[in-house]
Each structure stands twice: as C-alpha cells, then as structure tokens.
PDB file of N, CA and C in Angstrom:
ATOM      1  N   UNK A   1       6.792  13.135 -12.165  1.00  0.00           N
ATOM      2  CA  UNK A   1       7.089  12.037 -11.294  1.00  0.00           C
ATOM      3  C   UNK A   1       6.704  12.337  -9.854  1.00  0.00           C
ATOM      4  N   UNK A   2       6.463  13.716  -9.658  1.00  0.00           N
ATOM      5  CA  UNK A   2       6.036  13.853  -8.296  1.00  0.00           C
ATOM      6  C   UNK A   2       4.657  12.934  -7.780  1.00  0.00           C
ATOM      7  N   UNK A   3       3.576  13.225  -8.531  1.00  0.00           N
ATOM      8  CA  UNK A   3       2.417  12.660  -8.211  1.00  0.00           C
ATOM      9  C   UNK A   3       2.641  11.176  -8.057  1.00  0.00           C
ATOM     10  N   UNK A   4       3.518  10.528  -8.684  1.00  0.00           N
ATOM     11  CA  UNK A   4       3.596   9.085  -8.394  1.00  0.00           C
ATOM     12  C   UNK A   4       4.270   9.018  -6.986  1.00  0.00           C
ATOM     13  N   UNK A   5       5.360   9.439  -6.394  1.00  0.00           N
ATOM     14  CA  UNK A   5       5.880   9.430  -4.734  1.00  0.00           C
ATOM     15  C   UNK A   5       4.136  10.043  -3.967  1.00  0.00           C
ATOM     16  N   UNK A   6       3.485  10.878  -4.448  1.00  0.00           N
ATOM     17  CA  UNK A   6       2.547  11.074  -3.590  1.00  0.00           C
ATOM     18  C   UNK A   6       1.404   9.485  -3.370  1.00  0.00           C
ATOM     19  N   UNK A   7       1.008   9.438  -5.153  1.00  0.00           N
ATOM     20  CA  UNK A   7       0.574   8.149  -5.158  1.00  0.00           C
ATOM     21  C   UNK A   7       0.612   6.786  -4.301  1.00  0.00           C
ATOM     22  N   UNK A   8       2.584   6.841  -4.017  1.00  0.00           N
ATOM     23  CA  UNK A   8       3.135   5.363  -3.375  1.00  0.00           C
ATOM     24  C   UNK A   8       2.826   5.849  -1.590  1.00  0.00           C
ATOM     25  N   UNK A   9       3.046   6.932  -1.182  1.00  0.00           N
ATOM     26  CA  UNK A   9       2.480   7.372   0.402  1.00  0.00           C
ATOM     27  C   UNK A   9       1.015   6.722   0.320  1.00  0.00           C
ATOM     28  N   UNK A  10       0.119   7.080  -0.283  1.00  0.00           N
ATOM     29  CA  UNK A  10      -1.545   6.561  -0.535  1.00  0.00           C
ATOM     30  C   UNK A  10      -1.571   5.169   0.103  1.00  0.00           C
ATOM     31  N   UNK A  11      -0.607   4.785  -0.617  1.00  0.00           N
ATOM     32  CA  UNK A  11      -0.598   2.932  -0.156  1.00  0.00           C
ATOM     33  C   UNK A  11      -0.315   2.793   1.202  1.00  0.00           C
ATOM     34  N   UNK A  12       0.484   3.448   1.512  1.00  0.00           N
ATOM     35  CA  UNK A  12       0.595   3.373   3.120  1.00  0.00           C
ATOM     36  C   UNK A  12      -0.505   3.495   4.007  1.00  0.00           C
ATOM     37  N   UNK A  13      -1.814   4.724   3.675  1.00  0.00           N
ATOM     38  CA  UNK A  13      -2.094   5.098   4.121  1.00  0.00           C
ATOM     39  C   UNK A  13      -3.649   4.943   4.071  1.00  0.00           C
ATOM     40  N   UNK A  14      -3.502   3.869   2.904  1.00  0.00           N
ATOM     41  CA  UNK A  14      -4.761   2.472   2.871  1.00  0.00           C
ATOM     42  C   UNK A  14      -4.153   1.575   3.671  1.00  0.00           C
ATOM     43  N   UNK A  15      -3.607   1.261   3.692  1.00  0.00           N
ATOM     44  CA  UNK A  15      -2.734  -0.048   4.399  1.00  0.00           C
ATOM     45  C   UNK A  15      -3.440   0.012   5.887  1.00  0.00           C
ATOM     46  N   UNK A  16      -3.266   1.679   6.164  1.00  0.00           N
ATOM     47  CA  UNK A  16      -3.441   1.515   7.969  1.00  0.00           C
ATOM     48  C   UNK A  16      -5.009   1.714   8.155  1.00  0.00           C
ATOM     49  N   UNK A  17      -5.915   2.243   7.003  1.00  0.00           N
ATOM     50  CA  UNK A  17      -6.931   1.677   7.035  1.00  0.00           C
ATOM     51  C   UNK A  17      -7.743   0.688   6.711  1.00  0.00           C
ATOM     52  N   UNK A  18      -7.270  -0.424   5.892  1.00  0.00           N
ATOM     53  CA  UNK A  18      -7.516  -1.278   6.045  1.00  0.00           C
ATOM     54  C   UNK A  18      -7.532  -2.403   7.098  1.00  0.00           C
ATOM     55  N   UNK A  19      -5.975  -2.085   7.913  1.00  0.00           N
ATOM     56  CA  UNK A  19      -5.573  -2.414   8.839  1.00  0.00           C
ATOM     57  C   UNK A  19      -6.663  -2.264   9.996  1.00  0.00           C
ATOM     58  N   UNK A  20      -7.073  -1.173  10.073  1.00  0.00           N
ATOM     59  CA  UNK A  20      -7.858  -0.853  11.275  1.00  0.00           C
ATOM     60  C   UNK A  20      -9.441  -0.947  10.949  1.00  0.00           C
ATOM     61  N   UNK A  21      -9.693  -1.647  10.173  1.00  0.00           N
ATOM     62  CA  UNK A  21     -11.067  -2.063   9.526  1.00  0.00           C
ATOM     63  C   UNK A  21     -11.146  -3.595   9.983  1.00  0.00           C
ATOM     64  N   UNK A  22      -9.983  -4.380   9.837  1.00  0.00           N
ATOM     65  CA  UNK A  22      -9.812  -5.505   9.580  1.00  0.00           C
ATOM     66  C   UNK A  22      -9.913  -5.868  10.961  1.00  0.00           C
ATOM     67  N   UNK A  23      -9.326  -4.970  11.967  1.00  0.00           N
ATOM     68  CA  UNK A  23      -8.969  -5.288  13.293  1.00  0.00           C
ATOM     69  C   UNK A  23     -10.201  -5.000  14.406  1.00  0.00           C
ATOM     70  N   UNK A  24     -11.280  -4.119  13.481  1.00  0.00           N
ATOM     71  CA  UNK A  24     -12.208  -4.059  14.401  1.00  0.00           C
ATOM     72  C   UNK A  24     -13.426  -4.974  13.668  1.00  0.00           C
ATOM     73  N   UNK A  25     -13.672  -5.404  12.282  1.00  0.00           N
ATOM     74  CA  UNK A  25     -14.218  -6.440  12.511  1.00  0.00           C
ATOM     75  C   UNK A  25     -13.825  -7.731  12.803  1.00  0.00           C
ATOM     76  N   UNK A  26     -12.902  -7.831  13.494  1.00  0.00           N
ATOM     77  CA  UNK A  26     -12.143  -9.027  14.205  1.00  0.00           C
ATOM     78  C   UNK A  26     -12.692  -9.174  15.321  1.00  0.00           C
ATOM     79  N   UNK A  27     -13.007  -8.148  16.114  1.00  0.00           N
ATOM     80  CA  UNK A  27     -13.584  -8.275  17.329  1.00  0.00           C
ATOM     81  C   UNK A  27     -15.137  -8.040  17.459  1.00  0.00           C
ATOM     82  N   UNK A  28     -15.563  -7.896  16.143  1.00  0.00           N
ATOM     83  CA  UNK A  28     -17.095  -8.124  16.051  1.00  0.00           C
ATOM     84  C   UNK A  28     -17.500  -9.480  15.592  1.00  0.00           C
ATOM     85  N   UNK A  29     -16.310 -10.421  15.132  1.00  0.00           N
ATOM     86  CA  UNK A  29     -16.867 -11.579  14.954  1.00  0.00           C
ATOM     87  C   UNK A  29     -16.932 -11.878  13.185  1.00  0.00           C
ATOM     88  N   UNK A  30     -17.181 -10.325  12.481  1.00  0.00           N
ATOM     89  CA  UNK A  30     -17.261 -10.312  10.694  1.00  0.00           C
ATOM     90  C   UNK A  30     -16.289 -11.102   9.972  1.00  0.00           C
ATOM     91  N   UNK A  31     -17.387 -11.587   9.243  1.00  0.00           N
ATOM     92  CA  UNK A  31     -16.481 -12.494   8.242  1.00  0.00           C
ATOM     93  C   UNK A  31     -15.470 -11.338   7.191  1.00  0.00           C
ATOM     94  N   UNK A  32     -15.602 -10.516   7.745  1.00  0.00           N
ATOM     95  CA  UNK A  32     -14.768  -9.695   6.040  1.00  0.00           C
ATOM     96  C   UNK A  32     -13.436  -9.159   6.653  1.00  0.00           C
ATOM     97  N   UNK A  33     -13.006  -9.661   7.829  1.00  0.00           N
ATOM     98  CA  UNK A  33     -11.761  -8.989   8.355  1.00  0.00           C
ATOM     99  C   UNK A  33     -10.631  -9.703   7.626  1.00  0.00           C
ATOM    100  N   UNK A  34     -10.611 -10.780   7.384  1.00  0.00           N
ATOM    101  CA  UNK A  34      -9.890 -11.579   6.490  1.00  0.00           C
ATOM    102  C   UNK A  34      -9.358 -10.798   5.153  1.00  0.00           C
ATOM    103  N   UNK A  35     -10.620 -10.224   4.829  1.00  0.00           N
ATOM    104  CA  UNK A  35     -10.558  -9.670   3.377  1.00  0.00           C
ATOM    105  C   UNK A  35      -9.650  -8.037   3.582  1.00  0.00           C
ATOM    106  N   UNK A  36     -10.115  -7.422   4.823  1.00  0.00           N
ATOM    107  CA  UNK A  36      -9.503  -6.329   4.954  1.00  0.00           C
ATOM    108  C   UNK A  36      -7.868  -6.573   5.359  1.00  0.00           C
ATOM    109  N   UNK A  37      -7.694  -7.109   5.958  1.00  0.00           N
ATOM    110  CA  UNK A  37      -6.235  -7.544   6.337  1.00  0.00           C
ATOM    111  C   UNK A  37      -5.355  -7.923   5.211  1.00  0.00           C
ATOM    112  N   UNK A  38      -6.048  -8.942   3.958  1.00  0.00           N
ATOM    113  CA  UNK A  38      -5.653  -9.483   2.921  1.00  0.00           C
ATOM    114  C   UNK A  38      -5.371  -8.081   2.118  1.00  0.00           C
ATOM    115  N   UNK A  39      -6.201  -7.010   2.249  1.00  0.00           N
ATOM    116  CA  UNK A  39      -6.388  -5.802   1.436  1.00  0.00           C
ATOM    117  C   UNK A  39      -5.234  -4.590   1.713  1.00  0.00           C
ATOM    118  N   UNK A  40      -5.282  -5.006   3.056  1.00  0.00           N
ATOM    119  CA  UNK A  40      -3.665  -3.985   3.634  1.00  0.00           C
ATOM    120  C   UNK A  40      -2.436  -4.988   3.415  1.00  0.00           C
ATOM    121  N   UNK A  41      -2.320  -5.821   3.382  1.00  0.00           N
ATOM    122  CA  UNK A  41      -1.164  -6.739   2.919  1.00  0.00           C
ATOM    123  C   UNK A  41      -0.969  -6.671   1.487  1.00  0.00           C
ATOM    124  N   UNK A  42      -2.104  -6.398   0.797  1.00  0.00           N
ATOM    125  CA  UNK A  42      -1.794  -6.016  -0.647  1.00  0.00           C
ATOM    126  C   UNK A  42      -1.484  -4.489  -1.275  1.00  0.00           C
ATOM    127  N   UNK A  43      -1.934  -3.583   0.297  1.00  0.00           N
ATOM    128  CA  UNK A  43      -1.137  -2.306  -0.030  1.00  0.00           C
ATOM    129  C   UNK A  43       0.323  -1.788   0.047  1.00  0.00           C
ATOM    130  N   UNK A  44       0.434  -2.730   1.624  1.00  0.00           N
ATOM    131  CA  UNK A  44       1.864  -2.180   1.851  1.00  0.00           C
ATOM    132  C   UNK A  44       2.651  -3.110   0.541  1.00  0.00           C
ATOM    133  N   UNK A  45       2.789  -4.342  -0.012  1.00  0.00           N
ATOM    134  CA  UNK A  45       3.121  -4.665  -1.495  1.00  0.00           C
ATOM    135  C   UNK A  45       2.953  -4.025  -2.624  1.00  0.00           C
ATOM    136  N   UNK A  46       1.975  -3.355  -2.745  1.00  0.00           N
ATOM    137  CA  UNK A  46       1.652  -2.078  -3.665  1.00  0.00           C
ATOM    138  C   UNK A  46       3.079  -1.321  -3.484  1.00  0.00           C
ATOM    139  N   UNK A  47       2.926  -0.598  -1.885  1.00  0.00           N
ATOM    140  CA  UNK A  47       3.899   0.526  -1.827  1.00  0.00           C
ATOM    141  C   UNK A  47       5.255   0.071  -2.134  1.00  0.00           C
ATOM    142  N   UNK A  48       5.700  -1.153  -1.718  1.00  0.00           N
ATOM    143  CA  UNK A  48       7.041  -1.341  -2.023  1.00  0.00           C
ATOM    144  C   UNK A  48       7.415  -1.577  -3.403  1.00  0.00           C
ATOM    145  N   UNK A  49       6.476  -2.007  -4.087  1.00  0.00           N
ATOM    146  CA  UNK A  49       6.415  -2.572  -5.684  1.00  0.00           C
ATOM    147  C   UNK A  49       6.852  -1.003  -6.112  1.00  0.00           C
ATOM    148  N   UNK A  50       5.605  -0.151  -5.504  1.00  0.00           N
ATOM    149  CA  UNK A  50       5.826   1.216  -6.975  1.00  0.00           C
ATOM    150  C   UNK A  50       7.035   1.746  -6.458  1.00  0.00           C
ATOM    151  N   UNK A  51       7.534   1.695  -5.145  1.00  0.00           N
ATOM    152  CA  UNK A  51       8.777   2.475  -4.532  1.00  0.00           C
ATOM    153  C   UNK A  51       9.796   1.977  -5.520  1.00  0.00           C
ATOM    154  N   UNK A  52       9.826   0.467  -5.726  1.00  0.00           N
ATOM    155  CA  UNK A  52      11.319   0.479  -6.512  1.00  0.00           C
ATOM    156  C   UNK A  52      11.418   0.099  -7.765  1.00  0.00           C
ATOM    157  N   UNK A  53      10.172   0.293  -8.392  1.00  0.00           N
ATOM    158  CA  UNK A  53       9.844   0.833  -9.378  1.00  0.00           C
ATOM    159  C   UNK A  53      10.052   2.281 -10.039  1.00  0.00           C
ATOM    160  N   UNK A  54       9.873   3.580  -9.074  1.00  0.00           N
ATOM    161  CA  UNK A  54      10.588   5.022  -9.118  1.00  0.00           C
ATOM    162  C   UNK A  54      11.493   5.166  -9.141  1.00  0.00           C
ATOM    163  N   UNK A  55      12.395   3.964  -8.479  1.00  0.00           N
ATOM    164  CA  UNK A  55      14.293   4.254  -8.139  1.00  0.00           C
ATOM    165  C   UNK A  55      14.996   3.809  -9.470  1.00  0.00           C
ATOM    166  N   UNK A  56      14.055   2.798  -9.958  1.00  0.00           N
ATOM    167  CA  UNK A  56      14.395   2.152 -11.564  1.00  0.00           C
ATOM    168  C   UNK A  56      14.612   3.324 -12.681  1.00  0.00           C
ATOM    169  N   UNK A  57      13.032   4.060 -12.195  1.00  0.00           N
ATOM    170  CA  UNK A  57      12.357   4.849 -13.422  1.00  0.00           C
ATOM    171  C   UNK A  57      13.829   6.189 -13.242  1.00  0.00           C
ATOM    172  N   UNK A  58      13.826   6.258 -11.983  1.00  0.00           N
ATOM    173  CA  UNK A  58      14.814   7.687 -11.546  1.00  0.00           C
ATOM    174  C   UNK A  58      16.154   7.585 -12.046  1.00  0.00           C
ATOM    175  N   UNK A  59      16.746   6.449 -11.528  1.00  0.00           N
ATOM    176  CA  UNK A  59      18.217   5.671 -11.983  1.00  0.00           C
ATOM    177  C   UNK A  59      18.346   5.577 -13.450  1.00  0.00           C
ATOM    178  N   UNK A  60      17.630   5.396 -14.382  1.00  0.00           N
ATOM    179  CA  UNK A  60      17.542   5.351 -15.360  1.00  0.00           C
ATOM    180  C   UNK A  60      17.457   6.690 -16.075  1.00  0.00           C
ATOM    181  N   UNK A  61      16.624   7.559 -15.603  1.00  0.00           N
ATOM    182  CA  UNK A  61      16.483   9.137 -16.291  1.00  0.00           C
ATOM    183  C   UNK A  61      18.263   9.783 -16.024  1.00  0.00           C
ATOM    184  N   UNK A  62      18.361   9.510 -14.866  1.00  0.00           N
ATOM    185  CA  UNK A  62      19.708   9.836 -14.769  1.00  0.00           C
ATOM    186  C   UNK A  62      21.041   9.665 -15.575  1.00  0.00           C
ATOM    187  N   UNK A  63      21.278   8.257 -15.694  1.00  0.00           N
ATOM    188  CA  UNK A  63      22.005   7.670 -16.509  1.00  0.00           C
ATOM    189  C   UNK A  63      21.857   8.311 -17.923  1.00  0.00           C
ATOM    190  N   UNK A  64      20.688   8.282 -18.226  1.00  0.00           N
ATOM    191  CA  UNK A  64      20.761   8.923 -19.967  1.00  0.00           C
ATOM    192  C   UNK A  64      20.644  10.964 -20.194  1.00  0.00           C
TER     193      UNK A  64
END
C-alpha cells in the first residue's frame, strides 16, 4: 500500500504542472491552456478520489 500514497502525491504534483503549463500558455494566447487547466483540475480530483479511497482500503484492513 505504500506505492499507492506515493502514487496519490504524483497527482499533486501533475496538478502543479499542469497548472503552470496552462498558465503560461495563457499568456501566449494557446488554444491548449484550457486543456491544461482542465488536466490539473482532473488531477487534484484524481488525488482526492485515490486519498479516500486508501482510508476505505486502510479502515477496512483494520477492522478485519
């Protein structure tokens, strides 16, 4: 289960590059900043999805 908490950091850490992709073709005028912004909005949702998804998977190993 470790590699998956490393996994869910990843998302974060697309997030802020996407983020900063999105933000500098914003100021070049590119049509694809839309797409990058759309792409970090679908990471940091990634990260929160698999986060409490682990607390499920964890809470559960516990219990049994």
């Amino acid at each position: 289960m470790k590699y998956s908490s490393i996994f869910q950091y990843a998302y974060l850490v697309f997030a802020v590059l996407f983020t900063y992709d999105g933000i500098s073709k914003w100021g070049d005028g590119s049509n694809g900043a839309y797409i990058s912004l759309g792409l970090a909005a679908l990471a940091v949702f990634m990260f929160y999805f698999r986060r409490r998804f682990n607390k499920k998977f964890q809470n559960r190993n516990n219990q049994s």
